[in-house]
Structure formats: C-alpha cells, structure tokens
C-alpha atoms as a PDB file:
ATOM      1  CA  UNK A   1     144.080  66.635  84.128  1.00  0.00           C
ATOM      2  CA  UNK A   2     143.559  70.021  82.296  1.00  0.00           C
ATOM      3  CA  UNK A   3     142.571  68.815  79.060  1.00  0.00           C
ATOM      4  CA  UNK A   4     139.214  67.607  77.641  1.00  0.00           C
ATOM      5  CA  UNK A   5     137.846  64.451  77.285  1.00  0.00           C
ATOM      6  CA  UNK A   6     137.850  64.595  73.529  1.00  0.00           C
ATOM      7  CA  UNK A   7     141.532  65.419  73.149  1.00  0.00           C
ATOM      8  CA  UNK A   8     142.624  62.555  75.978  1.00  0.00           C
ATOM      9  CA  UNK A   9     140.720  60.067  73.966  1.00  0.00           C
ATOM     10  CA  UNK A  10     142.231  60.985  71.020  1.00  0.00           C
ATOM     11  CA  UNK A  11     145.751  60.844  72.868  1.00  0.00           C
ATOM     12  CA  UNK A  12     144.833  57.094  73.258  1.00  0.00           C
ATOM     13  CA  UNK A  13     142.800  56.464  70.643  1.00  0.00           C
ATOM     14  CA  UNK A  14     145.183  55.315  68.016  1.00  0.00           C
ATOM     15  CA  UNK A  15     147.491  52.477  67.704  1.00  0.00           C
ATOM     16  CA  UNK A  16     150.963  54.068  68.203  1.00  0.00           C
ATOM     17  CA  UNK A  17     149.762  55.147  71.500  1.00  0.00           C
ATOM     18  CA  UNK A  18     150.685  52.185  73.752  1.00  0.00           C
ATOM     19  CA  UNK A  19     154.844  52.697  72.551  1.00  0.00           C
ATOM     20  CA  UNK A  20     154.299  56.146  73.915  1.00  0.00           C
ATOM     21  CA  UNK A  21     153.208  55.693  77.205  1.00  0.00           C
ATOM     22  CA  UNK A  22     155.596  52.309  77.507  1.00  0.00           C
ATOM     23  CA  UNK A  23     157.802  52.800  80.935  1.00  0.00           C
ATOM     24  CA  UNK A  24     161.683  52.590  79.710  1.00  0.00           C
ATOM     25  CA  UNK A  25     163.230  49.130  79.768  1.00  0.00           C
ATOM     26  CA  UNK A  26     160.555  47.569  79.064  1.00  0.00           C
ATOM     27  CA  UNK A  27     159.825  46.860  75.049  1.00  0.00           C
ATOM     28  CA  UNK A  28     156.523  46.948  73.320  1.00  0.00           C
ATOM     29  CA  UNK A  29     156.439  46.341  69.326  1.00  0.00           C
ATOM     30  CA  UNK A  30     153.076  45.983  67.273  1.00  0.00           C
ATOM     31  CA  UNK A  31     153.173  43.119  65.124  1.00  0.00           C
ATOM     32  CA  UNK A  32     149.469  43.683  63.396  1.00  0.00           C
ATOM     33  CA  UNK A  33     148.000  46.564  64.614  1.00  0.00           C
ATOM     34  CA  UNK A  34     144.614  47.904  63.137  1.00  0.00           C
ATOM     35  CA  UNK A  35     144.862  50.959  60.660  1.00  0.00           C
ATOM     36  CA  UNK A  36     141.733  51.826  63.055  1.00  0.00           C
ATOM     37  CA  UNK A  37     140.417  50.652  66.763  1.00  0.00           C
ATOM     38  CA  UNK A  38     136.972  49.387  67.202  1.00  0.00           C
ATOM     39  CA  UNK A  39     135.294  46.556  68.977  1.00  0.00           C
ATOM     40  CA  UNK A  40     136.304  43.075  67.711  1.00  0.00           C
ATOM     41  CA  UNK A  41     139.774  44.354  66.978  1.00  0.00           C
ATOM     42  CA  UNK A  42     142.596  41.824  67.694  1.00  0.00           C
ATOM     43  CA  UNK A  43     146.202  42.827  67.973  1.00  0.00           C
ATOM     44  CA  UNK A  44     149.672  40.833  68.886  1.00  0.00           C
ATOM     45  CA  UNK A  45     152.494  42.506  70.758  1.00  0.00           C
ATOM     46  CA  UNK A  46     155.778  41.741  71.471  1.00  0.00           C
ATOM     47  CA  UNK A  47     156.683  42.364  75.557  1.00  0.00           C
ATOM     48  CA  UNK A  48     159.834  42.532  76.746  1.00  0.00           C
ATOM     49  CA  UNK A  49     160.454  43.499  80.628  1.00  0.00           C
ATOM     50  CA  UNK A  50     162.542  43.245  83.809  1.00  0.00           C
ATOM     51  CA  UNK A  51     163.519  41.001  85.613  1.00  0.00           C
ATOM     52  CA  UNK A  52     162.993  38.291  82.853  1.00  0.00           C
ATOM     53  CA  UNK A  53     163.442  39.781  79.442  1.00  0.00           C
ATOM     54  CA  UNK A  54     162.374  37.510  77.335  1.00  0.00           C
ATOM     55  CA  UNK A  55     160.556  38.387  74.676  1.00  0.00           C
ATOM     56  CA  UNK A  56     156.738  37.422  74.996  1.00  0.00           C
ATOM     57  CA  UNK A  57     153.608  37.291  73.021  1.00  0.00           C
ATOM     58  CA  UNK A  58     150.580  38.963  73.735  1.00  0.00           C
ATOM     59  CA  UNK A  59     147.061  39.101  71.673  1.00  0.00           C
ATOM     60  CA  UNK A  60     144.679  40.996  72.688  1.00  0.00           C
ATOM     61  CA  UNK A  61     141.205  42.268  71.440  1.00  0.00           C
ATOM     62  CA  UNK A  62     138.988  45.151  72.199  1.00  0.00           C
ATOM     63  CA  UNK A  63     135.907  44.059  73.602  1.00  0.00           C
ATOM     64  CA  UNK A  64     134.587  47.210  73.819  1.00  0.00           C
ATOM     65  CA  UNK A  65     134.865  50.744  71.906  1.00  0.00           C
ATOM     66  CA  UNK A  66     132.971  53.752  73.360  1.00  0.00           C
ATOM     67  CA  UNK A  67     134.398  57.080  71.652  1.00  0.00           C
ATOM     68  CA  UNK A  68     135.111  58.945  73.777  1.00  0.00           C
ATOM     69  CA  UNK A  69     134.227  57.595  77.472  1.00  0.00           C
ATOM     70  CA  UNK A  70     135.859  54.589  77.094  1.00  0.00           C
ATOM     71  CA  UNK A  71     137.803  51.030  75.321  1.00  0.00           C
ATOM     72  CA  UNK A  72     138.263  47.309  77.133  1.00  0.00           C
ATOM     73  CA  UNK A  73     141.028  45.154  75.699  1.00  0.00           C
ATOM     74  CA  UNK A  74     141.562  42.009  76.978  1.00  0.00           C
ATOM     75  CA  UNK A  75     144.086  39.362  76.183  1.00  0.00           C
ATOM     76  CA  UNK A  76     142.521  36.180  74.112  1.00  0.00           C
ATOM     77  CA  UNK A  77     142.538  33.125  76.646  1.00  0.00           C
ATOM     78  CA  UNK A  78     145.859  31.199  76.407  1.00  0.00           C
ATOM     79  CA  UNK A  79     147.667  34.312  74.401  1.00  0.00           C
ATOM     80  CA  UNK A  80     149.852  36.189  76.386  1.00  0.00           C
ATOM     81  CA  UNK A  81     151.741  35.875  79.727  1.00  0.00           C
ATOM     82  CA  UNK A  82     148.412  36.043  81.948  1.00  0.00           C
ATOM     83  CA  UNK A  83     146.269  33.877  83.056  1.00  0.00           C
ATOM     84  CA  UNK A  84     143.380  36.179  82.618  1.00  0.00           C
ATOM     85  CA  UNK A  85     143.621  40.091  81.432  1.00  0.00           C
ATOM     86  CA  UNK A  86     140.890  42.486  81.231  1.00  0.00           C
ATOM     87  CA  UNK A  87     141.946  46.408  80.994  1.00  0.00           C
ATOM     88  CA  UNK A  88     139.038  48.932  81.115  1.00  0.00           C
ATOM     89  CA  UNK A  89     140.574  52.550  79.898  1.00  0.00           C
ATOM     90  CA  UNK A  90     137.860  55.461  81.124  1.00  0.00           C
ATOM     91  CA  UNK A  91     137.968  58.718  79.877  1.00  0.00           C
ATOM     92  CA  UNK A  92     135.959  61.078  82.095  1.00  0.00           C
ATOM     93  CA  UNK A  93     135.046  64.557  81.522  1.00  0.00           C
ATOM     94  CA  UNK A  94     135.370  66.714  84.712  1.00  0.00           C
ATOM     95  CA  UNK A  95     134.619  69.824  83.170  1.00  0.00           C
ATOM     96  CA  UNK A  96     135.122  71.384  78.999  1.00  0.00           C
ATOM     97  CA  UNK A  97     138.904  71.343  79.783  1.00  0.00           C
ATOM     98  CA  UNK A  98     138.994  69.235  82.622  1.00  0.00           C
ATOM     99  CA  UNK A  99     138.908  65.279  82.697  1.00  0.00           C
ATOM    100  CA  UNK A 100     140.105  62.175  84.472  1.00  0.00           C
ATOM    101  CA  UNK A 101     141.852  58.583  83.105  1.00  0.00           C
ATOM    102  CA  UNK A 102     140.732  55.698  84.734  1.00  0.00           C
ATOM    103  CA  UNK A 103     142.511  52.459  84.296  1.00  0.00           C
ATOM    104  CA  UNK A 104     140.787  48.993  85.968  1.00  0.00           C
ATOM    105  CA  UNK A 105     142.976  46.112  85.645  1.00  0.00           C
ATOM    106  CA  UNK A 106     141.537  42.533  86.176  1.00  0.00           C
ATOM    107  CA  UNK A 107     144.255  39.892  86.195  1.00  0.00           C
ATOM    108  CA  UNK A 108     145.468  36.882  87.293  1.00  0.00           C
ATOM    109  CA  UNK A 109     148.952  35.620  87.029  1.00  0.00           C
ATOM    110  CA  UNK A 110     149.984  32.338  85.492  1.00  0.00           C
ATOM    111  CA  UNK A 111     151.225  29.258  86.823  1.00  0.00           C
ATOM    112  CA  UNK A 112     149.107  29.159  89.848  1.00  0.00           C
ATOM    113  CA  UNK A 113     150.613  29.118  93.523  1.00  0.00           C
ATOM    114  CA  UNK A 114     153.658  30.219  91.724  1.00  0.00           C
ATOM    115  CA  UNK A 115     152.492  32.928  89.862  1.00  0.00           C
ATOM    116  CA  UNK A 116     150.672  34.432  92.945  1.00  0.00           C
ATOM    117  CA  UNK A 117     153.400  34.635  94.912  1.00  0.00           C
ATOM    118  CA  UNK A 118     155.389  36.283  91.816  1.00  0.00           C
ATOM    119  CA  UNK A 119     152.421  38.646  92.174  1.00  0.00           C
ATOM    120  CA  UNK A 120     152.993  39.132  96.001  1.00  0.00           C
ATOM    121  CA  UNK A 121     156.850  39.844  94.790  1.00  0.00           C
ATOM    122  CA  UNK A 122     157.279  41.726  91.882  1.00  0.00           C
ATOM    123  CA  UNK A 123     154.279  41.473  89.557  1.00  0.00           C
ATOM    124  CA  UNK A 124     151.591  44.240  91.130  1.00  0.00           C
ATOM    125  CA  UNK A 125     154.324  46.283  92.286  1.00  0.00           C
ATOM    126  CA  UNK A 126     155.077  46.056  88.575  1.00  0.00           C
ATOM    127  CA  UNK A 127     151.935  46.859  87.279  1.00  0.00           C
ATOM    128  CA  UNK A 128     151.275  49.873  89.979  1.00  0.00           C
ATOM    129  CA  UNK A 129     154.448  51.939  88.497  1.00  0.00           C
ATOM    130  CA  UNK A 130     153.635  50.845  84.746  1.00  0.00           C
ATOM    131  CA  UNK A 131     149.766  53.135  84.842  1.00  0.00           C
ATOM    132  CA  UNK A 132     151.408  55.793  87.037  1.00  0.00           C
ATOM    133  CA  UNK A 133     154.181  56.085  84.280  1.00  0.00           C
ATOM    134  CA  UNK A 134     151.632  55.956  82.032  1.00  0.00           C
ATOM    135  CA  UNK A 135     149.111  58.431  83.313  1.00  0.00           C
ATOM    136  CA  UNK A 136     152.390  60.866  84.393  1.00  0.00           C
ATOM    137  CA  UNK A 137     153.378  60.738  80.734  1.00  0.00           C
ATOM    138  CA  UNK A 138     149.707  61.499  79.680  1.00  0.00           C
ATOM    139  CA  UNK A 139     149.476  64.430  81.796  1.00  0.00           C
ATOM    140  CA  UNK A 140     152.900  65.863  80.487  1.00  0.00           C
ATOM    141  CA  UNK A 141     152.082  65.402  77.284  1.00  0.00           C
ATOM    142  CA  UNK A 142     148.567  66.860  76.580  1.00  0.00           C
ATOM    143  CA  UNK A 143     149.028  69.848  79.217  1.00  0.00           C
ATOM    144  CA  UNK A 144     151.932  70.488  77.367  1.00  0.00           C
ATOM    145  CA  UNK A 145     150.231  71.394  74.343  1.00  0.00           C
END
C-alpha cells in the first residue's frame, strides 16, 4: 500500500475505525468503546449480518497494543457469536511510504458439528470478503489522501 506505517496505524488506531471499514449490510455499533486503545481494553459491539440478522453481542478485549506494528483483540470466552476469536492486525513497513496490513484470524465456530459445517457453507466465505472489503477500503482511503 503506498502509505507509511505510521499513518496506516493511525487509520486503525482509533475506535471509530471498525464502522469504517464495516462491509455494507452488515451493522456494527459501539456500545462502550474506549476514549483510547491499549492493552486490557474491553469493548461490546452490536453485529448484525446476512443471512441471519439478528442482532448479536460481541465483547472483545485487546490483548495486545504495539504502536505502530501491531494490536490483538480477541473476543472474551462465552461473549460473542464464536466459539473462540483471536484477530492479530499487523502493520508492516515496506519502505518510508510503503507498508503492508496483515490480518490473522483464529476462530472456531459455535455449536460444534453444526457450526463447522456453517463454516464449510457460508461462514469463511464470509469472513474472506469481510478483510478484503476491509483492506480495499483501507487502500482507497489513505492513498487517497
């Protein structure tokens, strides 16, 4: 991407970002976000997406805070619609206007045999086009300035 690490982490770095990079349809609202992000900090949001639509809650907390290489948030066990939900954000510099965002996503679905084979249907599929919207929309936006 043709911007520099510093100015990608700030793109990320604040809590108004996730509503930004959201995919349409689906609907994200904040219900306590921090003023500020740092390790320890624990957050709720409201999902709403396709197929299902219902409205679901999600806390999370950042397990880790690394200005500006990288944040982990993960979702507190039993508090949110996964059965387990780790999501390592990297922010690499390439070059002083050059760097790369790296999303790893550990998960496992709910409901067990069940929630694999949602997985197998819909769910990863799901999850593929969500970061590429989101990294698409990063892109646009900071090479735009």
């Amino acid at each position: 991407m043709s911007t520099s690490q510093e100015a990608l982490w700030r793109f990320h770095d604040s809590t108004d970002a996730l509503t930004r990079i959201t995919p349409p349809g689906t609907k994200v609202r904040l219900l306590n976000p921090p003023e500020k992000l740092f390790t320890g900090a624990v957050f709720t949001l409201i999902v709403s997406q396709p197929p299902i639509y219902l409205p679901l809650r999600w806390r999370c907390e950042f397990t880790h805070y690394e200005p500006p290489s990288r944040f982990v948030d993960r979702q507190v066990p039993g508090n949110g619609p996964f059965a387990l939900w780790e999501h390592e954000h990297r922010f690499e510099a390439l070059g002083p206007n050059q760097s790369r965002l790296v999303d790893t996503i550990t998960y496992m679905p709910p409901l067990g045999l069940l929630g694999r084979l949602a997985n197998m249907l819909f769910i990863r599929r799901q999850l593929i086009q969500m970061f590429a919207y989101r990294h698409r929309v990063t892109k646009e936006a900071l090479e735009a300035v």
